[in-house]
C-alpha atoms as a PDB file:
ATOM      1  CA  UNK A   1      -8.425  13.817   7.101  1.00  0.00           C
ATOM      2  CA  UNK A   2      -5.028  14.413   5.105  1.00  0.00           C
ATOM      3  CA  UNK A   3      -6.930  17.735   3.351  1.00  0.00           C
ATOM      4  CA  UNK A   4      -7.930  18.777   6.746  1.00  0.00           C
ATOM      5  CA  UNK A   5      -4.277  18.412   8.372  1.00  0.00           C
ATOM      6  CA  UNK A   6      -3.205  20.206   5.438  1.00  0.00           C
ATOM      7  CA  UNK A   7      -5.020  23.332   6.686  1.00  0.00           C
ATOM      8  CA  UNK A   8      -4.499  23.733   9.879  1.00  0.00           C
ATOM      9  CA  UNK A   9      -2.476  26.506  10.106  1.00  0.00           C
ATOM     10  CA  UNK A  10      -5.398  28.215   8.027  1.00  0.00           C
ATOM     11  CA  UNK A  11      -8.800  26.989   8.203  1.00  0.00           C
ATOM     12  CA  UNK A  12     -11.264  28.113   5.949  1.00  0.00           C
ATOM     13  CA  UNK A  13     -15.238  27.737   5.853  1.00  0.00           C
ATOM     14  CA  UNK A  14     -15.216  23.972   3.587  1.00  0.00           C
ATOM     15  CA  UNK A  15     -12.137  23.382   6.018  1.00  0.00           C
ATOM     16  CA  UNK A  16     -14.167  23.200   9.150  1.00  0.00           C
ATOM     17  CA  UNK A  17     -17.572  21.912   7.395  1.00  0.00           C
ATOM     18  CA  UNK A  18     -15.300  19.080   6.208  1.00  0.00           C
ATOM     19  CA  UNK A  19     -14.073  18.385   9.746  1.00  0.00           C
ATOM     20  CA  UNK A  20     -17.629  18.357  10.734  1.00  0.00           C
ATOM     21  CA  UNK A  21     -18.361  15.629   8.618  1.00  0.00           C
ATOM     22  CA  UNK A  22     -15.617  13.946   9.688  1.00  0.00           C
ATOM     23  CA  UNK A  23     -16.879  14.343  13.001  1.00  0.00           C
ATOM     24  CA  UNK A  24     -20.574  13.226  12.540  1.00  0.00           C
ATOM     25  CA  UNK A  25     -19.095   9.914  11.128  1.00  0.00           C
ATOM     26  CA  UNK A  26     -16.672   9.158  13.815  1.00  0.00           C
ATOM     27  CA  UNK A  27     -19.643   9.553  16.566  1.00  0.00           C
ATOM     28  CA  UNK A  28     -21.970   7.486  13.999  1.00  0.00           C
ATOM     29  CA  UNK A  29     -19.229   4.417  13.985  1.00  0.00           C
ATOM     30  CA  UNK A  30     -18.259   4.277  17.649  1.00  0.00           C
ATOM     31  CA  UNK A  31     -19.676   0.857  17.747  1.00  0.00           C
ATOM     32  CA  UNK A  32     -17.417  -0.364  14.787  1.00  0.00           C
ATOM     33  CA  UNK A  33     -13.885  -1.968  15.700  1.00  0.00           C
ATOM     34  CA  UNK A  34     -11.167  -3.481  14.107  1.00  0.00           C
ATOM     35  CA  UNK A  35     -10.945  -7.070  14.480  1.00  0.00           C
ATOM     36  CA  UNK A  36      -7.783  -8.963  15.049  1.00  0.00           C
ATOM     37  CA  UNK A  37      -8.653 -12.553  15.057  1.00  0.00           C
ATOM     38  CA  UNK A  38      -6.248 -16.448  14.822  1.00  0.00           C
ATOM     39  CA  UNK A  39      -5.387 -17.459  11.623  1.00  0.00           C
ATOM     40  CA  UNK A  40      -4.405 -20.348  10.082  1.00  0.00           C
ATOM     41  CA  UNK A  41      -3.078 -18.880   6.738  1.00  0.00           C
ATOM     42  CA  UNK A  42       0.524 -17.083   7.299  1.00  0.00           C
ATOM     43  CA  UNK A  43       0.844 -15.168   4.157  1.00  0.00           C
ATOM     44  CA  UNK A  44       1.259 -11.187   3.419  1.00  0.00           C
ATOM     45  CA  UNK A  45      -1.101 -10.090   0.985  1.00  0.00           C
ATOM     46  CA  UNK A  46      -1.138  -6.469   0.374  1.00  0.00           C
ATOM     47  CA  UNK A  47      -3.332  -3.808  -1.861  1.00  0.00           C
ATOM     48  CA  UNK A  48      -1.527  -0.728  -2.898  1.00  0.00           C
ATOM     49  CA  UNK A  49      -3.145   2.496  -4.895  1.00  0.00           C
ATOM     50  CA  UNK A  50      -2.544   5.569  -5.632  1.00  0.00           C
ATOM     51  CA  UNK A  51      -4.741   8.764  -6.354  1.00  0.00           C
ATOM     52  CA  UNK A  52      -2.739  10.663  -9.435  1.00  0.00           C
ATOM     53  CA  UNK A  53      -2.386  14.280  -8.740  1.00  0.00           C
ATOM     54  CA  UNK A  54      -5.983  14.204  -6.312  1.00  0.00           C
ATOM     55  CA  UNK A  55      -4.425  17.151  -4.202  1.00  0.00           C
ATOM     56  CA  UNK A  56      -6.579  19.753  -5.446  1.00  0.00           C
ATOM     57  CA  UNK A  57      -3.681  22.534  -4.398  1.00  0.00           C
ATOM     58  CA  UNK A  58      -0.146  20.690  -5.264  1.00  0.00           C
ATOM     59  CA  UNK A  59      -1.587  17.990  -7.810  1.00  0.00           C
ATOM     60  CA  UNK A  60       0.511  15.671  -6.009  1.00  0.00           C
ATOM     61  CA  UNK A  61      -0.859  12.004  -5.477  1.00  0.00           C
ATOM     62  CA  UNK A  62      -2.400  10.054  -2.292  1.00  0.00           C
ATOM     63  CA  UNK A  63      -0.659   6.619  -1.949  1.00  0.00           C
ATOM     64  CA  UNK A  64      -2.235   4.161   0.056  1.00  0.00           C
ATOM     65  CA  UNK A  65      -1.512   0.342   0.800  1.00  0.00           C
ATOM     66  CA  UNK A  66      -3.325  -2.060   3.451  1.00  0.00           C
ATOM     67  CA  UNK A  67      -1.452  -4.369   4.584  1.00  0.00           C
ATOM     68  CA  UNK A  68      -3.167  -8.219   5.710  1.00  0.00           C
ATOM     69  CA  UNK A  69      -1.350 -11.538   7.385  1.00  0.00           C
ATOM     70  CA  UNK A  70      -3.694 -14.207   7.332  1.00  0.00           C
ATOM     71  CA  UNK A  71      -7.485 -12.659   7.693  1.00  0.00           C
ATOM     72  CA  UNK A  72      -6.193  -9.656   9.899  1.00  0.00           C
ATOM     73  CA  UNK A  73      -5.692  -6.567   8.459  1.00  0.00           C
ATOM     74  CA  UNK A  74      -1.956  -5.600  10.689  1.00  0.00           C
ATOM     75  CA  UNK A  75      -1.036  -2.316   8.967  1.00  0.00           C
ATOM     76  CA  UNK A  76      -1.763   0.369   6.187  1.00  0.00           C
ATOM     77  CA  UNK A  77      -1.193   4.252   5.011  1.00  0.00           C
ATOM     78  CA  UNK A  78      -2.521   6.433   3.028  1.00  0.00           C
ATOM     79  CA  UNK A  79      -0.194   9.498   2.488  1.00  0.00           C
ATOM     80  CA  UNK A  80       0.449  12.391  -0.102  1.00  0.00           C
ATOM     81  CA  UNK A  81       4.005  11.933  -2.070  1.00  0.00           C
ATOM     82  CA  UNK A  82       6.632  14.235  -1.964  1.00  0.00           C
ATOM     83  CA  UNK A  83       7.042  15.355  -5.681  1.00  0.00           C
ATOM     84  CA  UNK A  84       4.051  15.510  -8.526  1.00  0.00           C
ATOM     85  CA  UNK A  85       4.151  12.199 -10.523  1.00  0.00           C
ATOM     86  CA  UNK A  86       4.153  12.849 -14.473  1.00  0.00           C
ATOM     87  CA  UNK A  87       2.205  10.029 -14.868  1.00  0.00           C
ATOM     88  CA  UNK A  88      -0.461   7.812 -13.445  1.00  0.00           C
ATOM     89  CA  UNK A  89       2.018   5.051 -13.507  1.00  0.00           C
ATOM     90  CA  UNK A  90       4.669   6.595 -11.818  1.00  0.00           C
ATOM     91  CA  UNK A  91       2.131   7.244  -9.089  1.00  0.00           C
ATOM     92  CA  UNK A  92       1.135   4.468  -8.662  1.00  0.00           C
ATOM     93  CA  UNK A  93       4.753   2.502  -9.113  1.00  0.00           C
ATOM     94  CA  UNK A  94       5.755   4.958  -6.264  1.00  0.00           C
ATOM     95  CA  UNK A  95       2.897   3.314  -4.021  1.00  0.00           C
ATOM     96  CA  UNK A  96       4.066  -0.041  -4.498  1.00  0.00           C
ATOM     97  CA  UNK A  97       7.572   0.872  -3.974  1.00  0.00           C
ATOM     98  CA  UNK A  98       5.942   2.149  -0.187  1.00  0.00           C
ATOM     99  CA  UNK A  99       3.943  -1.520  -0.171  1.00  0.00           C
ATOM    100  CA  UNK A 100       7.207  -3.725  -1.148  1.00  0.00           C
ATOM    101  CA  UNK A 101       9.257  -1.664   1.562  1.00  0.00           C
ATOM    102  CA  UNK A 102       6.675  -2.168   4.302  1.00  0.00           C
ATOM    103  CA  UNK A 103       6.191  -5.316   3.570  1.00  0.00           C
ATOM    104  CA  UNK A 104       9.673  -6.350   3.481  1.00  0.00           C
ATOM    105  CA  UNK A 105       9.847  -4.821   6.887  1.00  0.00           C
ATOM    106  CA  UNK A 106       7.542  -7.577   8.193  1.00  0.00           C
ATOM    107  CA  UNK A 107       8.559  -9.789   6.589  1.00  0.00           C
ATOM    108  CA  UNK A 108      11.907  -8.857   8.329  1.00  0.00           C
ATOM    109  CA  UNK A 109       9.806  -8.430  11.511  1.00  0.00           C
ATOM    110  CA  UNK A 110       8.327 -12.013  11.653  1.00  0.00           C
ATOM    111  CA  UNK A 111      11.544 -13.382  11.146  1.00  0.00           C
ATOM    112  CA  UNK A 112      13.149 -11.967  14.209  1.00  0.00           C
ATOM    113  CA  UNK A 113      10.102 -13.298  16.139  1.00  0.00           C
ATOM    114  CA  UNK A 114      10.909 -16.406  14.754  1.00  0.00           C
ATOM    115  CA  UNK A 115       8.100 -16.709  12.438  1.00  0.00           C
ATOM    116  CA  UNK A 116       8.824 -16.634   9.006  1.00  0.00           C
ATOM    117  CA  UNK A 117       6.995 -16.194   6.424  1.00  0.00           C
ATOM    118  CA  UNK A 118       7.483 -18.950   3.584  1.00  0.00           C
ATOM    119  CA  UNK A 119       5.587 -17.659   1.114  1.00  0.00           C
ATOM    120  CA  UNK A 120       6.093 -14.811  -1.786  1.00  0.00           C
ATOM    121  CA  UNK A 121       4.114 -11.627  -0.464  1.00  0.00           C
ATOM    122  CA  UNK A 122       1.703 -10.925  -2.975  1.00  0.00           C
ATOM    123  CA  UNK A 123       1.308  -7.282  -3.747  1.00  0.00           C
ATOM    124  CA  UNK A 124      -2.261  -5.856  -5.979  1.00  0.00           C
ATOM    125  CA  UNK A 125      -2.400  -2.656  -7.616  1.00  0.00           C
ATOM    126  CA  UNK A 126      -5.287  -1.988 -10.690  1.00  0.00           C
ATOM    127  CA  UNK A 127      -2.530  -0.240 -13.183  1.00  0.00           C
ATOM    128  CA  UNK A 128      -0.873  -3.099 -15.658  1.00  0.00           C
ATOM    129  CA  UNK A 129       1.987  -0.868 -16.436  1.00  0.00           C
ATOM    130  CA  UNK A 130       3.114  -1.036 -12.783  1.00  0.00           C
ATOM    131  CA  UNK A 131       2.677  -5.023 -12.677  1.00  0.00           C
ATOM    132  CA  UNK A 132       4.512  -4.965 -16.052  1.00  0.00           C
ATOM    133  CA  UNK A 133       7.400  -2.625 -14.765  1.00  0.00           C
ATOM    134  CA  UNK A 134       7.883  -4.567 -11.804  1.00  0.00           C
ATOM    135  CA  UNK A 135       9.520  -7.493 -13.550  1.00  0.00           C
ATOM    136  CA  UNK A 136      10.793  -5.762 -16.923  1.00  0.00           C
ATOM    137  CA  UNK A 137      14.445  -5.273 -16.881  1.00  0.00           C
ATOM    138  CA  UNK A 138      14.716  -3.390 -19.585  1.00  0.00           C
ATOM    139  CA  UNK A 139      14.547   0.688 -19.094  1.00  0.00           C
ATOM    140  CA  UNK A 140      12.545   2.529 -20.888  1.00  0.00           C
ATOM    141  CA  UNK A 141      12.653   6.726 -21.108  1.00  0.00           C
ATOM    142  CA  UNK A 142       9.299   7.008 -19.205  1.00  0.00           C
ATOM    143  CA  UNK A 143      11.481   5.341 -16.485  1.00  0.00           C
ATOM    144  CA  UNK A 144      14.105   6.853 -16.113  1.00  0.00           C
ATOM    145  CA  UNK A 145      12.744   9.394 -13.115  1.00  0.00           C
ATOM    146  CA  UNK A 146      11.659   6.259 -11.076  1.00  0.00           C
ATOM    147  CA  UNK A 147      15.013   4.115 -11.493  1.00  0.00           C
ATOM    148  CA  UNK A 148      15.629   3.896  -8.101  1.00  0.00           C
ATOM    149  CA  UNK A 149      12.026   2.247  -7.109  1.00  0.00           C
ATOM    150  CA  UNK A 150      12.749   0.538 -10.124  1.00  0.00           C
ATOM    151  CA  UNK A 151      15.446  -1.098  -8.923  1.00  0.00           C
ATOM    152  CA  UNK A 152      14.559  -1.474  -5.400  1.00  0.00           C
ATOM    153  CA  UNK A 153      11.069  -3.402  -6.167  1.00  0.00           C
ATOM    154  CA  UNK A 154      12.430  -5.748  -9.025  1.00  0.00           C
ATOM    155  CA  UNK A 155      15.539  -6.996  -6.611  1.00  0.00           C
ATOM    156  CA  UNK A 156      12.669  -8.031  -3.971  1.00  0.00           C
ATOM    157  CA  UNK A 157      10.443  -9.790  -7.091  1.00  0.00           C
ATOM    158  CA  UNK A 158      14.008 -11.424  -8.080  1.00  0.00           C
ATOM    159  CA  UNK A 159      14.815 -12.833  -4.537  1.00  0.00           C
ATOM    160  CA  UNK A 160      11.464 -13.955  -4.489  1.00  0.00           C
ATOM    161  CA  UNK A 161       9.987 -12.254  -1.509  1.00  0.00           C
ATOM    162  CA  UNK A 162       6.984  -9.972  -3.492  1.00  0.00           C
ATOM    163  CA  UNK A 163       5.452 -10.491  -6.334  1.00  0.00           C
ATOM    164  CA  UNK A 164       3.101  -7.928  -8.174  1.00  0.00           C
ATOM    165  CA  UNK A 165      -0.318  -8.705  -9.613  1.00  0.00           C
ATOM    166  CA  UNK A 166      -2.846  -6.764 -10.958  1.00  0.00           C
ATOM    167  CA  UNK A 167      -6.438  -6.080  -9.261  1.00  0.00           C
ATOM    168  CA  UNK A 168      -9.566  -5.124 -10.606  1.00  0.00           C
ATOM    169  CA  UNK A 169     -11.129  -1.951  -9.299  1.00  0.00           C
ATOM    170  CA  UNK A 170     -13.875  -3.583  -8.065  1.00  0.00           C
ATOM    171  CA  UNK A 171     -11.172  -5.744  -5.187  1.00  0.00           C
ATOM    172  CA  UNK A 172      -8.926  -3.158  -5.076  1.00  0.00           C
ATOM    173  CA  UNK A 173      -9.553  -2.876  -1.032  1.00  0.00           C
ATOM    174  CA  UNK A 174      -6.911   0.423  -0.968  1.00  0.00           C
ATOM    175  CA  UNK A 175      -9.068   2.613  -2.721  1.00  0.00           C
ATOM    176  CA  UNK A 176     -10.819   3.557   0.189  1.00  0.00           C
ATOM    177  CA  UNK A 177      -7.405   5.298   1.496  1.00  0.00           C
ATOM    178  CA  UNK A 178      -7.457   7.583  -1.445  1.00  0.00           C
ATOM    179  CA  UNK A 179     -10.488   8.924  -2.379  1.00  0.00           C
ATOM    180  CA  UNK A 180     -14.440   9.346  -1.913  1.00  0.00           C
ATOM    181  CA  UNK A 181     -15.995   6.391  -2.470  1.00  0.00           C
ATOM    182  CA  UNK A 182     -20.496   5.844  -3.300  1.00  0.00           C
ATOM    183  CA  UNK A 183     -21.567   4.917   0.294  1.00  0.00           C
ATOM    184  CA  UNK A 184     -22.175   1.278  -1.063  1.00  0.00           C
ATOM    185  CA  UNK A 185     -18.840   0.490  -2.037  1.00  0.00           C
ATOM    186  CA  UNK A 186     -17.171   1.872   0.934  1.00  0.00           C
ATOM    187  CA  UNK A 187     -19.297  -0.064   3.291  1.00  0.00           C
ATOM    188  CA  UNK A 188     -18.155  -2.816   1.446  1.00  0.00           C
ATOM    189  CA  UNK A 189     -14.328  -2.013   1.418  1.00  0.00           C
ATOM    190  CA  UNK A 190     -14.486  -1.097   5.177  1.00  0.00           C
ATOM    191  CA  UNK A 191     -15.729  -4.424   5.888  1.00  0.00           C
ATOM    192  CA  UNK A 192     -13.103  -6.217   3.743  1.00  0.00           C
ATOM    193  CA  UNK A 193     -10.437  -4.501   6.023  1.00  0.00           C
ATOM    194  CA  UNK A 194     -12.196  -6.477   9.374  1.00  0.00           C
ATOM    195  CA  UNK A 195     -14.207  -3.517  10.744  1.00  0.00           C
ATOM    196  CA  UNK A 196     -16.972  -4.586  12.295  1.00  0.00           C
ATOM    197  CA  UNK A 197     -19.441  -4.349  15.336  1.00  0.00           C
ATOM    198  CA  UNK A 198     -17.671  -4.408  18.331  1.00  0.00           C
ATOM    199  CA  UNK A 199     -20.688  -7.483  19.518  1.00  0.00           C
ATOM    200  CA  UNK A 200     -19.313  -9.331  16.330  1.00  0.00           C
ATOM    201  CA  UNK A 201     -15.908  -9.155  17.973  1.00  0.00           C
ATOM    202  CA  UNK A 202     -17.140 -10.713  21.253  1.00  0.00           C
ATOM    203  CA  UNK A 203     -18.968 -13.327  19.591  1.00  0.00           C
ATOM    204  CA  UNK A 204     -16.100 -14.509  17.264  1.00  0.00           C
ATOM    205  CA  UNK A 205     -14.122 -14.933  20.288  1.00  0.00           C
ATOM    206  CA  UNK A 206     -16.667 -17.006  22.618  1.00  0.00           C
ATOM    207  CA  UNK A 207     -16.864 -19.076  19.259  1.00  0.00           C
ATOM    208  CA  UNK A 208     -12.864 -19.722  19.266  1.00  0.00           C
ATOM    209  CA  UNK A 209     -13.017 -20.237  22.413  1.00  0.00           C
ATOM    210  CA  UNK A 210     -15.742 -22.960  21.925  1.00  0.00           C
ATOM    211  CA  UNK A 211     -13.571 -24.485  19.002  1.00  0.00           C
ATOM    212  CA  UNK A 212     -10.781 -25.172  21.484  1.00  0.00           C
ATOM    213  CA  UNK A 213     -12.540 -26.630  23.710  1.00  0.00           C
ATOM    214  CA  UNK A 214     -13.832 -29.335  21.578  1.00  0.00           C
END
């Protein structure tokens, strides 16, 4: 979708065979939904990642984060960055820098509806230099370009609202945001992110419904 936005002001022959395919898959999932169901738990958990330079035209990256309170999956993006990242760490320390903000804007969010959240947001991302940077005060010259993110994601790990862990590849639910994935794995993301049949949804609900009663 984000290479075929790119082009339209110019579409060429992959262009529209790409929208096609887009197409074909949207008509092929019109029974799938995304299912917003009670929780218990009342924690943020988000996955951030980031393709580094994946634009095939600008080399610039794709960062992506999902966003989940409780079971529900409430918000994600998946959006090219404004400059070319000299690094796969700086791409990807960019992305959570997008994650912390949103989710501090939740956080912010819940509070107002008097609901807050008591515990640390956890934030994933699969590149150990980012978890490392997160919560290193010292600078180093690789750094320097990214001080501000820098700055802004280790004051919310300090004050205790986010904290950043790694994730393997294999749970790293994001990637599907920011790049093709084998047709096994990305069934399995899509499900981790509470897409399912629509009937699924109904039949959650009569059981909830049940579950009160009793």
């Amino acid at each position: 979708m984000q290479q075929i936005c790119l082009h339209m002001h110019d579409p060429r022959a992959p262009n529209l065979a790409a929208l096609k395919r887009i197409l074909r898959y949207v008509r092929g999932t019109l029974h799938l939904g995304l299912l917003i169901r009670p929780s218990s738990q009342q924690e943020l958990v988000v996955y951030s990642d980031a393709d580094w330079a994946g634009c095939p035209d600008t080399r610039k990256s794709t960062s992506s984060f999902a966003v989940f309170l409780g079971d529900s999956h409430v918000s994600w993006s998946s959006k090219r960055q404004n400059i070319v990242s000299r690094s796969n760490a700086e791409a990807e320390y960019r992305t959570v820098t997008n994650a912390v903000a949103e989710a501090t804007w939740l956080r912010q969010l819940l509070t107002e509806l008097h609901t807050p959240l008591h515990k640390t947001t956890l934030v994933y991302c699969d590149n150990v230099s980012t978890v490392y940077m997160s919560s290193n005060p010292v600078q180093h010259q690789r750094t320097k370009h990214v001080e501000i993110n820098l700055h802004f994601v280790r004051k919310r790990v300090a004050l205790g609202d986010v904290h950043v862990l790694h994730a393997p590849i294999t749970s790293q639910f994001a990637d599907i945001f920011t790049k093709g994935l084998p047709a096994s794995i990305f069934t399995e993301f899509r499900s981790s992110h509470n897409v399912w049949a629509r009937r699924w949804e109904f039949l959650n609900h009569v059981r909830y419904l049940v579950a009160l009663q009793k």
